[in-house]
N, C-alpha and C. Protein backbone atom coordinates (compact mmCIF):
# COMPACT_ATOMS: atom_id res chain seq x y z
N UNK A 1 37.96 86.23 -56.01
CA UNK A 1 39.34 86.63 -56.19
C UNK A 1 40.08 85.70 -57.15
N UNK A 2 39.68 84.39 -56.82
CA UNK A 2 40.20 83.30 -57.88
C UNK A 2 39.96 83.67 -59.81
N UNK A 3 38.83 83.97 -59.52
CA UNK A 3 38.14 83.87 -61.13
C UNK A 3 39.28 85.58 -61.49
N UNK A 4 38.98 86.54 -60.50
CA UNK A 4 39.97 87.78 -61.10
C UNK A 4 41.64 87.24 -61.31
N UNK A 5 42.11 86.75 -61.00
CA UNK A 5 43.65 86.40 -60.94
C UNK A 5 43.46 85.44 -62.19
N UNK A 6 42.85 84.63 -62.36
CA UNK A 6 42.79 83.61 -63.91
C UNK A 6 42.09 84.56 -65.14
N UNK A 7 41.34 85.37 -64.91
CA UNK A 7 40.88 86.28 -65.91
C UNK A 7 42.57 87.40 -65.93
N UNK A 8 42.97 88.00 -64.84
CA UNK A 8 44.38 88.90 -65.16
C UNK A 8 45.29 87.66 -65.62
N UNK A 9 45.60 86.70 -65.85
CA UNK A 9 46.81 85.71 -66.06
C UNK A 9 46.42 85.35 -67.72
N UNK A 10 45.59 85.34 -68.01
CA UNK A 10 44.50 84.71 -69.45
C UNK A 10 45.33 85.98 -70.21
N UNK A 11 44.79 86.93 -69.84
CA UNK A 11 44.86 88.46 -70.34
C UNK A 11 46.81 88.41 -70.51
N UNK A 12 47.26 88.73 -69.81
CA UNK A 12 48.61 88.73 -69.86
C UNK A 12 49.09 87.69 -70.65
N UNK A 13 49.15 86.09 -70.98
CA UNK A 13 49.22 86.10 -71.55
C UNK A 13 48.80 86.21 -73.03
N UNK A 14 47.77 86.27 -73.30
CA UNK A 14 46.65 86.83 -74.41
C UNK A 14 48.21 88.09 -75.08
N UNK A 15 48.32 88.81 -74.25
CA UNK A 15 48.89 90.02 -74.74
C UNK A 15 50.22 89.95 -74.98
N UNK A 16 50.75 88.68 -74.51
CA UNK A 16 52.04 88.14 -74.60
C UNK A 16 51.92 87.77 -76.15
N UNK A 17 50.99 86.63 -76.79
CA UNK A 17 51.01 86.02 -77.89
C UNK A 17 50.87 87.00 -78.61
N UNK A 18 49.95 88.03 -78.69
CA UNK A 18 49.96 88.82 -79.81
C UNK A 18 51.02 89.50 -80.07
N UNK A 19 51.73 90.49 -78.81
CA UNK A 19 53.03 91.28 -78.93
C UNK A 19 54.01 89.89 -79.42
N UNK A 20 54.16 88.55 -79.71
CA UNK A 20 54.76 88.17 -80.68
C UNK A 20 54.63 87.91 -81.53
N UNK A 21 53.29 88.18 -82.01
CA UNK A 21 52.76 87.73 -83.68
C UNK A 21 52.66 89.16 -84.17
N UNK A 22 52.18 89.73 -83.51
CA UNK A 22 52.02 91.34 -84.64
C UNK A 22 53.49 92.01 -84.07
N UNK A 23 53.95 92.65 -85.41
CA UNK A 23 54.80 93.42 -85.61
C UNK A 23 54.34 94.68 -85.27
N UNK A 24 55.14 95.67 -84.45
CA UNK A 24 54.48 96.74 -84.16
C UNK A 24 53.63 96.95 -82.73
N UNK A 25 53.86 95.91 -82.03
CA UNK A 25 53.48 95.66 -80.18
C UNK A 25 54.90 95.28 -79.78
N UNK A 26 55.26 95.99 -78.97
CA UNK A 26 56.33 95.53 -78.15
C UNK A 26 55.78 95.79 -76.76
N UNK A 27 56.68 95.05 -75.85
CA UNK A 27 57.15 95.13 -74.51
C UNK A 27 58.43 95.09 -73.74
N UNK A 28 58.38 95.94 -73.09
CA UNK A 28 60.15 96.06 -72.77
C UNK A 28 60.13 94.79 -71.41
N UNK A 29 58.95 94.42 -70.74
CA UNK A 29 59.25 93.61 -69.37
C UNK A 29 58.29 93.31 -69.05
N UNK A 30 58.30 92.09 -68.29
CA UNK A 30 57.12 90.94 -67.72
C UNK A 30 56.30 91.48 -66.89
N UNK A 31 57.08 92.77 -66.37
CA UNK A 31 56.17 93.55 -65.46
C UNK A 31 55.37 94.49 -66.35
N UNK A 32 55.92 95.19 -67.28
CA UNK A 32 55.05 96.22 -67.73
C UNK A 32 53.57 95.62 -68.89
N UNK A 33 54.01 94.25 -69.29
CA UNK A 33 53.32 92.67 -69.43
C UNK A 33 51.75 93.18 -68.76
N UNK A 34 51.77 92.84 -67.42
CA UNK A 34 51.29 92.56 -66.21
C UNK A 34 50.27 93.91 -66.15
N UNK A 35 51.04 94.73 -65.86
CA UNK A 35 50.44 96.04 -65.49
C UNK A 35 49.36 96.41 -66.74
N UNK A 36 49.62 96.21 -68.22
CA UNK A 36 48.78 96.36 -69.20
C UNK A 36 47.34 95.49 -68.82
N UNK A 37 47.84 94.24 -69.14
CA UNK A 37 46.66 93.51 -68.55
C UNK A 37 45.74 93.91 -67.53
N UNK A 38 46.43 94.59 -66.51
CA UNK A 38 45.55 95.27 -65.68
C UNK A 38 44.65 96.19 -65.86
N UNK A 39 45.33 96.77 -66.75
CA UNK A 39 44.65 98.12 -67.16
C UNK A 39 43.56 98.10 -67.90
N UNK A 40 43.89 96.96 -69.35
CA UNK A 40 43.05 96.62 -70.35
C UNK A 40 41.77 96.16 -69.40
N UNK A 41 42.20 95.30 -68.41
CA UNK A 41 40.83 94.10 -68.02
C UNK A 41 40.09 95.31 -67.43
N UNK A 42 40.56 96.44 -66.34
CA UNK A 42 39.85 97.78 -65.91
C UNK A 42 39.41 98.47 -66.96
N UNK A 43 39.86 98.48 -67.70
CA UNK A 43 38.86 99.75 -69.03
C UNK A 43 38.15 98.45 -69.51
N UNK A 44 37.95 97.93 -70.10
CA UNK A 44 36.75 96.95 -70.62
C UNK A 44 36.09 96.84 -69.28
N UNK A 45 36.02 96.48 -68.02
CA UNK A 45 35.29 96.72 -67.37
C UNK A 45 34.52 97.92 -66.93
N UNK A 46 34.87 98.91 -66.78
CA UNK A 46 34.52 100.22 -66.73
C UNK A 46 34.14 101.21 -67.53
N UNK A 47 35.08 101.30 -68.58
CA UNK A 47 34.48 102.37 -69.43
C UNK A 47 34.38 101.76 -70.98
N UNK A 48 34.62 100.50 -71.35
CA UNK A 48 34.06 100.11 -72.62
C UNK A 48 32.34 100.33 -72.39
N UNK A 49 31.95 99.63 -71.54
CA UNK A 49 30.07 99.61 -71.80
C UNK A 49 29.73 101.19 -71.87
N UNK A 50 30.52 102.18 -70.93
CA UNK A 50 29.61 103.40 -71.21
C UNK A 50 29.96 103.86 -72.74
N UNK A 51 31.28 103.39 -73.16
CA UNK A 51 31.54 103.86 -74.91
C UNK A 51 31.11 103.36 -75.50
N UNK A 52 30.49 102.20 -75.60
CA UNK A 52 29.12 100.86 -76.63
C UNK A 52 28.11 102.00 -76.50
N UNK A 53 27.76 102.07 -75.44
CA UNK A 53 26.13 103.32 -75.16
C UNK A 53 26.17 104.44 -75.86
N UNK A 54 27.79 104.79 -75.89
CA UNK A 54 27.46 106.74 -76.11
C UNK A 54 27.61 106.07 -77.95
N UNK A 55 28.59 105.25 -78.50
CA UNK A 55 28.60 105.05 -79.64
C UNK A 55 27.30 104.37 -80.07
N UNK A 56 26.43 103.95 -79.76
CA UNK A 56 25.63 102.95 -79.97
C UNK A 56 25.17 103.10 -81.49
N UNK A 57 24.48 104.41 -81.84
CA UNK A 57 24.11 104.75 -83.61
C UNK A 57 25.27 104.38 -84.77
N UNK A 58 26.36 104.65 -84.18
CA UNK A 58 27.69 104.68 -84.99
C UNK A 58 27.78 102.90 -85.20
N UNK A 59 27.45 102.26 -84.29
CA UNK A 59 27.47 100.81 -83.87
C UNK A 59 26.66 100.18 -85.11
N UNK A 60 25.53 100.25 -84.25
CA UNK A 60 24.29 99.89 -85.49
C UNK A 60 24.49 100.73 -86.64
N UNK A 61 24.35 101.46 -87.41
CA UNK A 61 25.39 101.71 -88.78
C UNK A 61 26.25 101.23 -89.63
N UNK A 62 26.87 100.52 -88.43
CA UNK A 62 28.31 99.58 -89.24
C UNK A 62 27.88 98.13 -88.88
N UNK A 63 26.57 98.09 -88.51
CA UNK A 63 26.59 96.69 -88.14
C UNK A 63 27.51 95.85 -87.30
N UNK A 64 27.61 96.63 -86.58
CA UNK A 64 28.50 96.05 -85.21
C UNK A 64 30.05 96.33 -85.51
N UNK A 65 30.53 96.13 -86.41
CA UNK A 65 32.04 96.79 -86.88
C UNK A 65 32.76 97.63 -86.41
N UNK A 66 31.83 98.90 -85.91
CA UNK A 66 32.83 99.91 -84.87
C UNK A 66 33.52 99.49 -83.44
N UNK A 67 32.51 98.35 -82.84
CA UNK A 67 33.52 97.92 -81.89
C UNK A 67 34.65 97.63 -82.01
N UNK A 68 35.00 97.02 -83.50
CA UNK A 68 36.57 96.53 -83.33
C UNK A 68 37.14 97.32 -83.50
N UNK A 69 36.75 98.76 -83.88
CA UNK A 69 37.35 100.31 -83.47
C UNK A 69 37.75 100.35 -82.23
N UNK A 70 36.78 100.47 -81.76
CA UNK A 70 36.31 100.76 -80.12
C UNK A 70 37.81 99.98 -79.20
N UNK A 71 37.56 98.70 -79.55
CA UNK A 71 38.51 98.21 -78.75
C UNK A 71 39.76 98.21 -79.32
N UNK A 72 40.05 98.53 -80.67
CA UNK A 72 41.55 99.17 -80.85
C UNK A 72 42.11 100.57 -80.13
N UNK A 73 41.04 101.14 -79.74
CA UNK A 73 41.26 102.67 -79.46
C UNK A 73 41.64 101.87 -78.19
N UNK A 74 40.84 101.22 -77.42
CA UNK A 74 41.25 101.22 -75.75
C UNK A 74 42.36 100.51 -75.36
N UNK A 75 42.76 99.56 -76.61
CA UNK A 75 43.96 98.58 -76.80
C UNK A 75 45.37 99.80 -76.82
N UNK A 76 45.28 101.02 -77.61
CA UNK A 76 46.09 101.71 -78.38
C UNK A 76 46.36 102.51 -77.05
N UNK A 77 45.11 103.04 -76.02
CA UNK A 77 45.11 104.16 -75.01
C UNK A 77 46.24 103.24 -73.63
N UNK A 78 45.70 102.16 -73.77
CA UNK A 78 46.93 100.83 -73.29
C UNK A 78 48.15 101.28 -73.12
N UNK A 79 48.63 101.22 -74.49
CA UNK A 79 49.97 101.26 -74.88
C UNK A 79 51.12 102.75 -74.84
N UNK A 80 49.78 104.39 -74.92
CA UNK A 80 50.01 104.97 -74.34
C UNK A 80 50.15 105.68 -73.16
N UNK A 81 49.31 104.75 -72.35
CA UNK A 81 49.11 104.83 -70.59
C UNK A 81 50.25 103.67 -69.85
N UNK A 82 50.28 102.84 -70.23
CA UNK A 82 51.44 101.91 -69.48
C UNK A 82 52.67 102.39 -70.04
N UNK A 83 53.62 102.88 -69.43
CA UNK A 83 55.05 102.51 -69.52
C UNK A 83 55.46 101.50 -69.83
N UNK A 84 56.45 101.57 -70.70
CA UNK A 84 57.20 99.71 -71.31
C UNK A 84 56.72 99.26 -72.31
N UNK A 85 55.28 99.27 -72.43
CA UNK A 85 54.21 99.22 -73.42
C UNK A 85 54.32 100.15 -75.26
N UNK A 86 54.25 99.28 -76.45
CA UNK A 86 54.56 100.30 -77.44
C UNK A 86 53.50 99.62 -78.12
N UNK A 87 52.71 100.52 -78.78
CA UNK A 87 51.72 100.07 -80.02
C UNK A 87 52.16 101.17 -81.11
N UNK A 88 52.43 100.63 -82.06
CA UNK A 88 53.20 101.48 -83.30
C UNK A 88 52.09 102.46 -83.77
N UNK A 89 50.32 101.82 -83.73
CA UNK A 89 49.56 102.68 -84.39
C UNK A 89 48.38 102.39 -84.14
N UNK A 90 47.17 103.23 -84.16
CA UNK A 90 45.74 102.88 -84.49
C UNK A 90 45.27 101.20 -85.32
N UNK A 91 45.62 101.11 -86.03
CA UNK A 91 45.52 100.33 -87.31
C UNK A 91 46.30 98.80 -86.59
N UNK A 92 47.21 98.87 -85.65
CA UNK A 92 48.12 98.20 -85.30
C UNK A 92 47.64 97.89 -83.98
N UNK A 93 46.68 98.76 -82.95
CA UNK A 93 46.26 98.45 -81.95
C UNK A 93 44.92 97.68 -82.14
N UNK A 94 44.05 97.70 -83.52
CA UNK A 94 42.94 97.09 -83.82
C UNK A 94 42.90 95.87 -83.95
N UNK A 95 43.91 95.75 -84.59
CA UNK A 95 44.67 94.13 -85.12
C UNK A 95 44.90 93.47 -84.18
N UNK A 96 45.78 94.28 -82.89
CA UNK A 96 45.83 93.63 -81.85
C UNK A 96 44.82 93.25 -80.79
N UNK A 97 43.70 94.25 -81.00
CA UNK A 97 42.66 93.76 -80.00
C UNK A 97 42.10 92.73 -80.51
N UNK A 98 41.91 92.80 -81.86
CA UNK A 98 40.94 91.64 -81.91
C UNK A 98 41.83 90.14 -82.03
N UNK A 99 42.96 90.11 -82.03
CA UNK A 99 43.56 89.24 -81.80
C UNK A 99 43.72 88.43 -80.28
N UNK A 100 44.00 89.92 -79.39
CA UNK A 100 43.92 89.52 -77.92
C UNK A 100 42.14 88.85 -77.83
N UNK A 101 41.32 88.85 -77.76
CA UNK A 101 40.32 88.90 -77.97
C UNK A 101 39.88 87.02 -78.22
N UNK A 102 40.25 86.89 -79.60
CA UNK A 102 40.54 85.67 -80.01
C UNK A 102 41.43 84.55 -79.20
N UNK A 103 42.51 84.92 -78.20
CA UNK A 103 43.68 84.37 -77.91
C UNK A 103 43.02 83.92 -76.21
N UNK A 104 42.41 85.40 -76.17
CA UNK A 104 41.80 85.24 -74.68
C UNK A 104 40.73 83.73 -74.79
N UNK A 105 39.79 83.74 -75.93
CA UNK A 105 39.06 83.28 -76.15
C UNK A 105 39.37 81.59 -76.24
N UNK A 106 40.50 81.29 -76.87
CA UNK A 106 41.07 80.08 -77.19
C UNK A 106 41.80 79.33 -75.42
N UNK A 107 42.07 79.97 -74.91
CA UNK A 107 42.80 80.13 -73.78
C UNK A 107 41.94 79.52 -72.46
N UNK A 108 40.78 80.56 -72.66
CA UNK A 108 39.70 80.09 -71.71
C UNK A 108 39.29 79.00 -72.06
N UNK A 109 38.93 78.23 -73.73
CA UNK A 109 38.66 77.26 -73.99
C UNK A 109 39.49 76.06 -73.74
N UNK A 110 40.81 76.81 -73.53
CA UNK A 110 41.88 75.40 -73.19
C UNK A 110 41.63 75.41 -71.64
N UNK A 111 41.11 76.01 -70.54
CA UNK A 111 41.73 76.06 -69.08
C UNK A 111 40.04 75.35 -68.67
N UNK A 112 38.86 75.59 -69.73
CA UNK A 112 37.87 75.14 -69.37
C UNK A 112 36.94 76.26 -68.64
N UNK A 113 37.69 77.42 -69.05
CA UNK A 113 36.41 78.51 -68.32
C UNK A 113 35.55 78.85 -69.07
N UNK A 114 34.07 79.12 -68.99
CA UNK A 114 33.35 79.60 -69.05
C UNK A 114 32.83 80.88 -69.11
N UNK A 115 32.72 81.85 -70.01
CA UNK A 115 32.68 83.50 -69.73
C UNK A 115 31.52 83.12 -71.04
């Protein structure tokens, strides 16, 4: 339960830094913040691996490159599934995943976790 509550807190803020660096992510509230994070950390758990599988040819093709599709789309489906939540665009949710991504990444490296 510990490791889920520091993986949802990482995430939230992860999604905090980016909705202030990219133009074109907003959030109206700390709660609707929260609730994204939730959502995001549930779809990468759940249904990113079965969309790696079904995309997999498209994958290898681009030499791995479509994921950062992949996870703009689920970044973007985010922003239209949470309330409060705004992603201006495709192009704008890509940017942002792979940013969250990076931020998550730096984050865990500052708290000392391991993933």
């Amino acid at each position: 339960m510990k490791r889920f509550l520091i993986s949802w807190a990482v995430m939230t803020v992860a999604i905090l830094v980016v909705a202030y660096l990219v133009d074109g992510i907003r959030y109206d509230s700390l709660e609707s913040l929260v609730k994204a994070s939730l959502v995001l950390g549930i779809l990468n758990l759940l249904v990113r691996p079965v969309l790696i599988l079904l995309t997999l040819p498209l994958t290898i093709l681009t030499f791995g490159l479509f994921l950062f599709i992949l996870n703009g789309v689920l970044f973007y489906f985010v922003g239209n599934l949470v309330e409060g939540i705004q992603i201006a665009s495709l192009e704008t949710a890509v940017m942002g995943a792979v940013l969250v991504s990076i931020v998550t990444w730096i984050l865990n490296k500052m708290i000392g976790r391991k993933e």
